[in-house]
N, C-alpha and C. Protein backbone atom coordinates (compact mmCIF):
# COMPACT_ATOMS: atom_id res chain seq x y z
N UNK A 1 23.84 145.59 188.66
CA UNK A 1 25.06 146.19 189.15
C UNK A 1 24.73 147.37 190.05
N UNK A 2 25.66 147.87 191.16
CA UNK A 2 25.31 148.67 192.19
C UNK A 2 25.94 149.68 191.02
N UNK A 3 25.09 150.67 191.83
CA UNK A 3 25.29 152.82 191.23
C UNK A 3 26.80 152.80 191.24
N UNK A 4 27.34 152.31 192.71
CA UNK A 4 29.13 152.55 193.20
C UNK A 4 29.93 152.04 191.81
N UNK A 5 29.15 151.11 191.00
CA UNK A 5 30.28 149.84 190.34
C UNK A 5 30.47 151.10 188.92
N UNK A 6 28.79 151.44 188.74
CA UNK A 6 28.62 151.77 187.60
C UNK A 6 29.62 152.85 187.37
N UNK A 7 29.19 153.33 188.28
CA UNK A 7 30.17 155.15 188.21
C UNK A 7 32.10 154.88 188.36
N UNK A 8 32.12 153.50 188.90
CA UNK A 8 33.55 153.74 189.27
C UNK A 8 33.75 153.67 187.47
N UNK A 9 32.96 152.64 186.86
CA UNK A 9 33.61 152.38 185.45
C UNK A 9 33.61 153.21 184.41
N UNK A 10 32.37 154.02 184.91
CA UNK A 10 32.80 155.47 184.19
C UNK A 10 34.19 156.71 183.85
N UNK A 11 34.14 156.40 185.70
CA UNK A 11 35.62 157.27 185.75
C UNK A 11 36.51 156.61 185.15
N UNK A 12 36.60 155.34 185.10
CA UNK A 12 37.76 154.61 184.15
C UNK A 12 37.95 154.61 182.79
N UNK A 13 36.68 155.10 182.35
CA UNK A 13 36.76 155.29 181.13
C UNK A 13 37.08 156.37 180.53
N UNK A 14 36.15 157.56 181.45
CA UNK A 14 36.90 159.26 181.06
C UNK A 14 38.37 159.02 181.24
N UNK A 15 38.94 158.72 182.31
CA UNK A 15 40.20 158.46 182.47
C UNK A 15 41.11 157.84 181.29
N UNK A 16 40.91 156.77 180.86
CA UNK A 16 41.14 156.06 179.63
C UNK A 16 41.38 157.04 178.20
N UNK A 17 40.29 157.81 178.12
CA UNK A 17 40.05 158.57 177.02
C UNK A 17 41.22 160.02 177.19
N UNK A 18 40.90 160.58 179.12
CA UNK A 18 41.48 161.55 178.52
C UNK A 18 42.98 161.14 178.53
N UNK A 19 44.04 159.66 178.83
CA UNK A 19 45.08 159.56 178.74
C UNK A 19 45.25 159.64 177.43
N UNK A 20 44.31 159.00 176.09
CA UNK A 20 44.32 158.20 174.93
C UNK A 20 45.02 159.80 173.93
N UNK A 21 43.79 161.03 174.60
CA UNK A 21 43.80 162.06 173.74
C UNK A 21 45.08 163.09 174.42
N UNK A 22 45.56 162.52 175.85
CA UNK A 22 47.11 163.43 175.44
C UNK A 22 48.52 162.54 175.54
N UNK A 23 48.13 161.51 174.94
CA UNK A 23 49.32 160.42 174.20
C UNK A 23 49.06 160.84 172.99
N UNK A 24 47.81 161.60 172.12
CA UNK A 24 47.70 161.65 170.80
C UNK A 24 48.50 163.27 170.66
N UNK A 25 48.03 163.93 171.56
CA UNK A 25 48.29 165.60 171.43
C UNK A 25 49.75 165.59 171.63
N UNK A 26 50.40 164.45 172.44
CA UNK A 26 52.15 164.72 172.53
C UNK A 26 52.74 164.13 171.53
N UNK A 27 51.42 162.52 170.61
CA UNK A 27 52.45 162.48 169.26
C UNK A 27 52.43 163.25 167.98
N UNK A 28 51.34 164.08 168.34
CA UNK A 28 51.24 165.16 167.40
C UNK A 28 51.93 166.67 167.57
N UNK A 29 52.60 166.74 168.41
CA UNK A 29 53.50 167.91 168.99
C UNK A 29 55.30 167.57 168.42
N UNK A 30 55.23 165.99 168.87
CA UNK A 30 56.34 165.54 168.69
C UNK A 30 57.06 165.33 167.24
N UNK A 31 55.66 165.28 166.11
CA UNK A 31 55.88 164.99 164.75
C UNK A 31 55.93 166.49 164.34
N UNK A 32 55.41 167.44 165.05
CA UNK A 32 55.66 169.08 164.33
C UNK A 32 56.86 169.11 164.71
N UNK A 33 57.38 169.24 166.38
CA UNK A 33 58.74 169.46 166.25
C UNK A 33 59.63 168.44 165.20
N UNK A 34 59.46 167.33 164.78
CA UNK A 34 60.21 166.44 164.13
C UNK A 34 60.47 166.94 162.84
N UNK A 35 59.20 167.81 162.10
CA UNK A 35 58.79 167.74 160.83
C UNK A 35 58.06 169.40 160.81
N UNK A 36 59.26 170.48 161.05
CA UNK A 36 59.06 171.76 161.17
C UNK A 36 58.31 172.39 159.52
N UNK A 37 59.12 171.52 158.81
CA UNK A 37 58.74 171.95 157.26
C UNK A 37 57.08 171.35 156.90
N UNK A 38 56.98 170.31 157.50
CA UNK A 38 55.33 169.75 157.09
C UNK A 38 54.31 170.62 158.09
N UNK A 39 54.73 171.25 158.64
CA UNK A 39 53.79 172.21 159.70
C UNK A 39 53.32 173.20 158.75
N UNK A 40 54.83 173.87 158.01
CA UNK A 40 54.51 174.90 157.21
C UNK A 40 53.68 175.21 156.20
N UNK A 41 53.85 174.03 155.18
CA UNK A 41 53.41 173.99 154.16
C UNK A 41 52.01 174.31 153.86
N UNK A 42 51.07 173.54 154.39
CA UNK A 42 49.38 173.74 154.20
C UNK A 42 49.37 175.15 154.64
N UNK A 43 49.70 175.75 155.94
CA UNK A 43 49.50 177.18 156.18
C UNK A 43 49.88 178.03 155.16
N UNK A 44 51.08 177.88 154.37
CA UNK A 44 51.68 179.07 154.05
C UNK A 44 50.63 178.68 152.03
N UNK A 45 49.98 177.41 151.94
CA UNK A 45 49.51 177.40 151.00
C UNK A 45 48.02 177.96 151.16
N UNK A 46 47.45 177.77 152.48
CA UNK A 46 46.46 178.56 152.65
C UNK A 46 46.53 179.87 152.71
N UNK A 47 47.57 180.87 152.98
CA UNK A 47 47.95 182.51 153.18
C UNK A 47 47.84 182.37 151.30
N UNK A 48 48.46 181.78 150.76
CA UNK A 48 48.41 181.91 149.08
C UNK A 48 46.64 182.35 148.55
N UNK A 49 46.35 181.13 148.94
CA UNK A 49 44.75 180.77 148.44
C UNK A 49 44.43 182.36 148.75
N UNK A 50 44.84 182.76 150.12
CA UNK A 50 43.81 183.64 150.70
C UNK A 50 44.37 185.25 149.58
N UNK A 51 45.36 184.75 149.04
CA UNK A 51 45.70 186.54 148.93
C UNK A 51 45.23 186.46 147.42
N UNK A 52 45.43 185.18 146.82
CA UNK A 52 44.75 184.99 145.39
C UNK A 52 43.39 185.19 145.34
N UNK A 53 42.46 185.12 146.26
CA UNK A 53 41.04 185.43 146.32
C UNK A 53 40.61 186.52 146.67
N UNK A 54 41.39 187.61 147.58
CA UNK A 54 41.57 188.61 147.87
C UNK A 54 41.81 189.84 146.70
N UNK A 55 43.32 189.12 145.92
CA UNK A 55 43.26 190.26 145.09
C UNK A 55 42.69 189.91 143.68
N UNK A 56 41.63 188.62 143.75
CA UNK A 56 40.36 188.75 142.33
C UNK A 56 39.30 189.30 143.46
N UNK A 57 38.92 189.45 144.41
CA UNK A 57 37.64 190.28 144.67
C UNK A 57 38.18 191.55 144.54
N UNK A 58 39.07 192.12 144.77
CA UNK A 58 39.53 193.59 144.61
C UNK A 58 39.72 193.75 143.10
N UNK A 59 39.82 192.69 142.30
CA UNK A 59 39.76 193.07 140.94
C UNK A 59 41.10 193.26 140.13
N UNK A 60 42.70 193.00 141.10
CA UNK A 60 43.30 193.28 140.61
C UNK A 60 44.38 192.03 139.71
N UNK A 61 43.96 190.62 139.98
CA UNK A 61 44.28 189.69 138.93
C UNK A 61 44.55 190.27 137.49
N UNK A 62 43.37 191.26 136.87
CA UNK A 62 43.45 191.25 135.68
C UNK A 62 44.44 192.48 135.35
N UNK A 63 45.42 193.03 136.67
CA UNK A 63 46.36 194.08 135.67
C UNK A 63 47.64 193.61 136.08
N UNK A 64 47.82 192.38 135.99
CA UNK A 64 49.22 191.77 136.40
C UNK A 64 49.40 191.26 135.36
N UNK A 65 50.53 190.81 134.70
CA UNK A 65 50.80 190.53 133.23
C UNK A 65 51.68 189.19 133.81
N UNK A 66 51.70 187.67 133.45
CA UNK A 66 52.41 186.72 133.61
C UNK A 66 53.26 186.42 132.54
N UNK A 67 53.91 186.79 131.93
CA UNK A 67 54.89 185.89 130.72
C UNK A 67 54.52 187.13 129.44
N UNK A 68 54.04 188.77 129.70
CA UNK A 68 53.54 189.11 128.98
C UNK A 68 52.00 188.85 128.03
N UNK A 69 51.60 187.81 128.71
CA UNK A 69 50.08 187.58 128.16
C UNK A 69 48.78 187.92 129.01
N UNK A 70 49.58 188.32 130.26
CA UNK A 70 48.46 188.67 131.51
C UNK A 70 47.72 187.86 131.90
N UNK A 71 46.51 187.74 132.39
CA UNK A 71 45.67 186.19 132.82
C UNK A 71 45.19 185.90 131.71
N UNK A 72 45.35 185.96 130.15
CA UNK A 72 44.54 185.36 129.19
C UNK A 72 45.02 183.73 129.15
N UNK A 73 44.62 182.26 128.55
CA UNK A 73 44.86 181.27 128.52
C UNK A 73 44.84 180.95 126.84
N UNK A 74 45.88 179.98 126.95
CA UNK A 74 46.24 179.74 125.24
C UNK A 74 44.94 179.68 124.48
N UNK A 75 43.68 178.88 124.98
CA UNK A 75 42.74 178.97 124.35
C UNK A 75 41.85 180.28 124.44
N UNK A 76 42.38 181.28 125.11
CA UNK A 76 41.50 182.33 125.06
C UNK A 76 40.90 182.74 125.71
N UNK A 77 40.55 181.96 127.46
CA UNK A 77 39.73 181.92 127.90
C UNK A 77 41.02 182.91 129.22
N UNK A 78 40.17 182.91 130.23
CA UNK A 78 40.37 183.67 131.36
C UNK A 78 40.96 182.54 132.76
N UNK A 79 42.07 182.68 132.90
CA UNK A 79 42.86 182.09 134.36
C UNK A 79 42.23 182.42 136.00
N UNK A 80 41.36 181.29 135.70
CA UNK A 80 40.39 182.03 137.08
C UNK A 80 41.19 182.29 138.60
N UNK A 81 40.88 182.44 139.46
CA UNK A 81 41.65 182.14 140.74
C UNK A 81 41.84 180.89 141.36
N UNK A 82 40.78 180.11 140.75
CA UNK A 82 40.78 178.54 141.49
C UNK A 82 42.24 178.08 140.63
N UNK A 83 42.30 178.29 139.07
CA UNK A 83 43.57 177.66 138.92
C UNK A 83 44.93 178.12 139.22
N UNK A 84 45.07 179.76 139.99
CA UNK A 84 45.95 180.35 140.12
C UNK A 84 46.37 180.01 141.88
N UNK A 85 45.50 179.45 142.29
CA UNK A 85 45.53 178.89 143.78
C UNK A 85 46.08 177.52 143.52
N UNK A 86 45.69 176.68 142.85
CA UNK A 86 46.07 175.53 142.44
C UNK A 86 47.47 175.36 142.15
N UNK A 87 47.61 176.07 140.98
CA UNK A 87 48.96 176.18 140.51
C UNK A 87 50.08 176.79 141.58
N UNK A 88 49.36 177.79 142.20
CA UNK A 88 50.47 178.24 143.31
C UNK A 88 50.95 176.91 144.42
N UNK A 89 49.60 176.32 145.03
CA UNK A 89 49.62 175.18 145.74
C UNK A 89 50.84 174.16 145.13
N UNK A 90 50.70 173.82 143.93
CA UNK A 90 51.33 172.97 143.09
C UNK A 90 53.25 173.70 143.16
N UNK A 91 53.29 174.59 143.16
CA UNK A 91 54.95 174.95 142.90
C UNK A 91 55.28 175.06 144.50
N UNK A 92 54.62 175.53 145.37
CA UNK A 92 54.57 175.53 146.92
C UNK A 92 54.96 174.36 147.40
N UNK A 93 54.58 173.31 146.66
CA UNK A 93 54.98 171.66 147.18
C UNK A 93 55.92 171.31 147.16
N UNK A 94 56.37 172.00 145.24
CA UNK A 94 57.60 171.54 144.66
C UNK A 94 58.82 172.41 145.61
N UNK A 95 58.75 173.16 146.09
CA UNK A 95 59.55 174.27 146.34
C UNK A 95 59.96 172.68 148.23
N UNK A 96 58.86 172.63 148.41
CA UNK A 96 59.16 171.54 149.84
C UNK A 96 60.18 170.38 149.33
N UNK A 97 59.22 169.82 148.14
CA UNK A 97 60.10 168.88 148.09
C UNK A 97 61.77 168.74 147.75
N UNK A 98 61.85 169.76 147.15
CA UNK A 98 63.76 170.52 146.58
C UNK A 98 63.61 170.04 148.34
N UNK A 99 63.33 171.08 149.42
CA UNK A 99 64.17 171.49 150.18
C UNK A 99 64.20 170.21 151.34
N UNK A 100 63.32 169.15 150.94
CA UNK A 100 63.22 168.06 151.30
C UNK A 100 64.51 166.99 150.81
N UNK A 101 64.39 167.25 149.48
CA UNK A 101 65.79 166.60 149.20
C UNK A 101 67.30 167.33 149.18
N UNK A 102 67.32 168.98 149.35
CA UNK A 102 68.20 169.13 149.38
C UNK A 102 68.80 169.42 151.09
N UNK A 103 67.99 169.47 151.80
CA UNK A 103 68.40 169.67 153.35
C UNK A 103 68.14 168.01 154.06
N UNK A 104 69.36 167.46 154.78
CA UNK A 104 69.62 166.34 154.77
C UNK A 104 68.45 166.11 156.44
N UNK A 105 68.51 167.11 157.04
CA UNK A 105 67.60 166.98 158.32
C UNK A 105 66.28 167.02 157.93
N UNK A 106 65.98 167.68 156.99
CA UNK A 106 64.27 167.41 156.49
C UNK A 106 63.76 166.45 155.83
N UNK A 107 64.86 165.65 155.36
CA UNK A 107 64.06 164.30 154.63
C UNK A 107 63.77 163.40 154.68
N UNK A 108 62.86 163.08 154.19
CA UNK A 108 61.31 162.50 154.43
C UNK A 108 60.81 161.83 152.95
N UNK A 109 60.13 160.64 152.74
CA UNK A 109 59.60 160.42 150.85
C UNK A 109 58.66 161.51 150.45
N UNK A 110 59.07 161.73 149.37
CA UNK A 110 58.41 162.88 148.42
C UNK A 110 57.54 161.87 147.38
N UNK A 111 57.54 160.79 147.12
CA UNK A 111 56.75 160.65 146.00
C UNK A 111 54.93 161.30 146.48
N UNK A 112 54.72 161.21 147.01
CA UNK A 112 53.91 161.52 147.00
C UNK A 112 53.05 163.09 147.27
N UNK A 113 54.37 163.92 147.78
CA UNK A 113 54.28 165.17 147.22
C UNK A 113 54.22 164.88 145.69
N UNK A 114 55.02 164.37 145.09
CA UNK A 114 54.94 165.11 144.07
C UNK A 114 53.79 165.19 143.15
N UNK A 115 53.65 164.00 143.41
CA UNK A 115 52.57 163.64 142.46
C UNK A 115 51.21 164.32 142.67
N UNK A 116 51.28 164.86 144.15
CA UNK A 116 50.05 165.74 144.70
C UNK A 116 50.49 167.16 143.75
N UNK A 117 51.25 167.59 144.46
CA UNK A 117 51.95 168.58 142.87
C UNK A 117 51.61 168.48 141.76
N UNK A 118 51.73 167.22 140.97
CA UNK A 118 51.57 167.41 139.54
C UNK A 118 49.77 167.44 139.53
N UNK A 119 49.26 167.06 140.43
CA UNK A 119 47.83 166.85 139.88
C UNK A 119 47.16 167.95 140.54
N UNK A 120 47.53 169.20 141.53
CA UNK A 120 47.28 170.47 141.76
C UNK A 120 48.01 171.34 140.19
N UNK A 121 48.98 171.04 139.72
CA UNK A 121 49.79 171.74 138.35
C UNK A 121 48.91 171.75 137.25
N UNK A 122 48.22 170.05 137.51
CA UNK A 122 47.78 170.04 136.21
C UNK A 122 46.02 170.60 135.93
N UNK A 123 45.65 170.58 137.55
CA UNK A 123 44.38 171.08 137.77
C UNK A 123 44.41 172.52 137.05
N UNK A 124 45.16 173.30 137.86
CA UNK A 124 45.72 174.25 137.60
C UNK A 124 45.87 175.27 136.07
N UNK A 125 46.19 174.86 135.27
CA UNK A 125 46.95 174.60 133.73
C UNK A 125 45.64 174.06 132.88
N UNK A 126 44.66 173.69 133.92
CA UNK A 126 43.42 172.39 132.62
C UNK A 126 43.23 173.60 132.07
N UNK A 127 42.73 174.80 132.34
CA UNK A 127 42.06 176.30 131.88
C UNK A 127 43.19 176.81 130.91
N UNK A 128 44.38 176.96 131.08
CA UNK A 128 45.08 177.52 129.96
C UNK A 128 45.31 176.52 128.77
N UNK A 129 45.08 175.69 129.02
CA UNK A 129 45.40 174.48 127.95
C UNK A 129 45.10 173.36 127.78
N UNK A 130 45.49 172.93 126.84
CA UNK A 130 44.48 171.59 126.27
C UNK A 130 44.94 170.06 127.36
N UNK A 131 43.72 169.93 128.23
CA UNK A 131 44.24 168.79 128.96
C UNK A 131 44.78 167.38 128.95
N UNK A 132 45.41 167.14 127.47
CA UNK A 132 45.90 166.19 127.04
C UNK A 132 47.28 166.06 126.91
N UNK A 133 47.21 167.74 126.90
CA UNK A 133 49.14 167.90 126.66
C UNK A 133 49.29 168.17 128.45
N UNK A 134 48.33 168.35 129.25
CA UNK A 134 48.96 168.99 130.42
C UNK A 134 49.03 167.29 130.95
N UNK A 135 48.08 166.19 131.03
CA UNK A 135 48.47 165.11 131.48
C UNK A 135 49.66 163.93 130.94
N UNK A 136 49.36 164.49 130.02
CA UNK A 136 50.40 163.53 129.12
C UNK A 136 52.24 164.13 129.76
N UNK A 137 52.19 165.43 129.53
CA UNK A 137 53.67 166.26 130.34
C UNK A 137 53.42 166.09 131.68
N UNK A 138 52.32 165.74 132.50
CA UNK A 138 52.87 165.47 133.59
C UNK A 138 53.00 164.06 134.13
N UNK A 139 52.47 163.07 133.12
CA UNK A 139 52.87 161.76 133.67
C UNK A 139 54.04 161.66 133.11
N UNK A 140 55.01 161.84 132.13
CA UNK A 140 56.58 161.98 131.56
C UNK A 140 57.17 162.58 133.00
N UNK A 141 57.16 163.89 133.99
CA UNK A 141 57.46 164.58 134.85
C UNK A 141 57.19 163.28 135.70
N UNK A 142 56.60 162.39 135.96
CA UNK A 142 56.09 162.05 137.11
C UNK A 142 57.32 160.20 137.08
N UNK A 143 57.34 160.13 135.61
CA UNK A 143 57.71 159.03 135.24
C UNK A 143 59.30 159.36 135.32
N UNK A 144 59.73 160.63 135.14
CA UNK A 144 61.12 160.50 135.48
C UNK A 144 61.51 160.84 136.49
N UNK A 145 60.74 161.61 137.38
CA UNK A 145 61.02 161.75 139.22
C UNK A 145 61.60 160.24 139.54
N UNK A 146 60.33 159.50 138.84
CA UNK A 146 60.72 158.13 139.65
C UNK A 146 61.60 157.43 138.92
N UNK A 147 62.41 157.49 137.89
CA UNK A 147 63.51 157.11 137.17
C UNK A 147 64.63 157.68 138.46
N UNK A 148 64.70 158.70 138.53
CA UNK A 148 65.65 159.44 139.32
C UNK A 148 65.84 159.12 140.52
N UNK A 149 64.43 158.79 141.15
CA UNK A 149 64.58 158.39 142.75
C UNK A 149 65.01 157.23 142.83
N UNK A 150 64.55 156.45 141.93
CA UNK A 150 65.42 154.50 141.55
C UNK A 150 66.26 154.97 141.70
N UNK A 151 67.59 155.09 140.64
CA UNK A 151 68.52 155.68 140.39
C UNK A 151 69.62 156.19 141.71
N UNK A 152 68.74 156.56 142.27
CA UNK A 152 69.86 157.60 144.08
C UNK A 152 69.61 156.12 144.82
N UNK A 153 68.37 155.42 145.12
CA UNK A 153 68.17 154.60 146.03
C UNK A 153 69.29 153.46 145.62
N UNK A 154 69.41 152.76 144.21
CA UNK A 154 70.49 152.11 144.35
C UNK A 154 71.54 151.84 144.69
N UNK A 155 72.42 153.53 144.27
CA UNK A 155 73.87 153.85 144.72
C UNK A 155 73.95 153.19 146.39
C-alpha cells in the first residue's frame, strides 16, 4: 500500500475515535442533566468518607456520644471509621432512594440502591454486632422493600 493510502486511513480513524468519544461525552452530559440526583450522590458520599477520616485522624470520633454509648459496639469493641463511612454511605442512599420515590421527576428503579444500602448498612453494623442478626434483619428489610414495590407496580 502507498504512504498516501496509509495515512489517509489513519486520519479516518483518529477521526472515527474522536467522533465515538464526543457522542460518549454528550451521552454522558445528557444523563447528568437527566439524572441531577445520581450526579450527587457518590460526591456528597465521598465529602462524608472524607470528614469521617478527618475527624478520626484529629482524634475526635471518640468524644461524640451516638445513642448515649459513644463509639463503643454491643460487643465491646470500638466503631472504627471504615464502618462509620459505610454506614453513613448506607443511609446517604436511603435518603436518595425516599427522594427517588417521593419526587415524581427523579424516578428511576431503586432496587438496587437498596440493596447496595443494605449491604454498605450491614458492612457497616458487622463491628457493633453479631453478623447474623445484622444479615438476617437485613434480608427481612430487603424482602419487604420488594413486597412493597410488587404491591405499587400492580395497582
Amino acid at each position: 500500500m502507498p504512504d498516501h493510502e496509509q495515512d489517509e486511513k489513519a486520519v479516518e480513524k483518529h477521526e472515527e475515535k474522536r467522533d465515538e468519544k464526543a457522542v460518549e461525552e454528550k451521552e454522558w452530559e445528557e444523563k447528568r442533566r437527566r439524572d441531577p440526583l445520581g450526579a450527587l450522590i457518590w460526591p456528597i458520599i465521598l465529602v462524608w468518607a472524607g470528614l469521617v477520616f478527618l475527624a478520626s485522624n484529629l482524634g475526635l470520633l471518640g468524644r461524640f456520644a451516638v445513642g448515649g454509648l459513644g463509639f463503643e459496639s454491643v460487643a465491646g469493641g470500638r466503631l472504627g471509621a471504615w464502618s462509620l463511612v459505610l454506614l453513613g454511605a448506607g443511609v446517604i442512599i436511603l435518603i436518595e432512594v425516599a427522594i427517588r420515590i417521593a419526587v415524581p421527576a427523579y424516578r428511576r428503579p431503586v432496587t438496587g440502591s437498596i440493596i447496595l444500602a443494605a449491604i454498605f448498612i450491614g458492612l457497616g453494623l458487622g463491628d457493633m454486632t453479631n453478623w447474623g442478626v445484622v444479615w438476617a434483619v437485613l434480608l427481612i428489610i430487603l424482602g419487604l422493600s420488594m413486597l412493597v414495590r410488587s404491591s405499587f407496580r400492580s395497582r
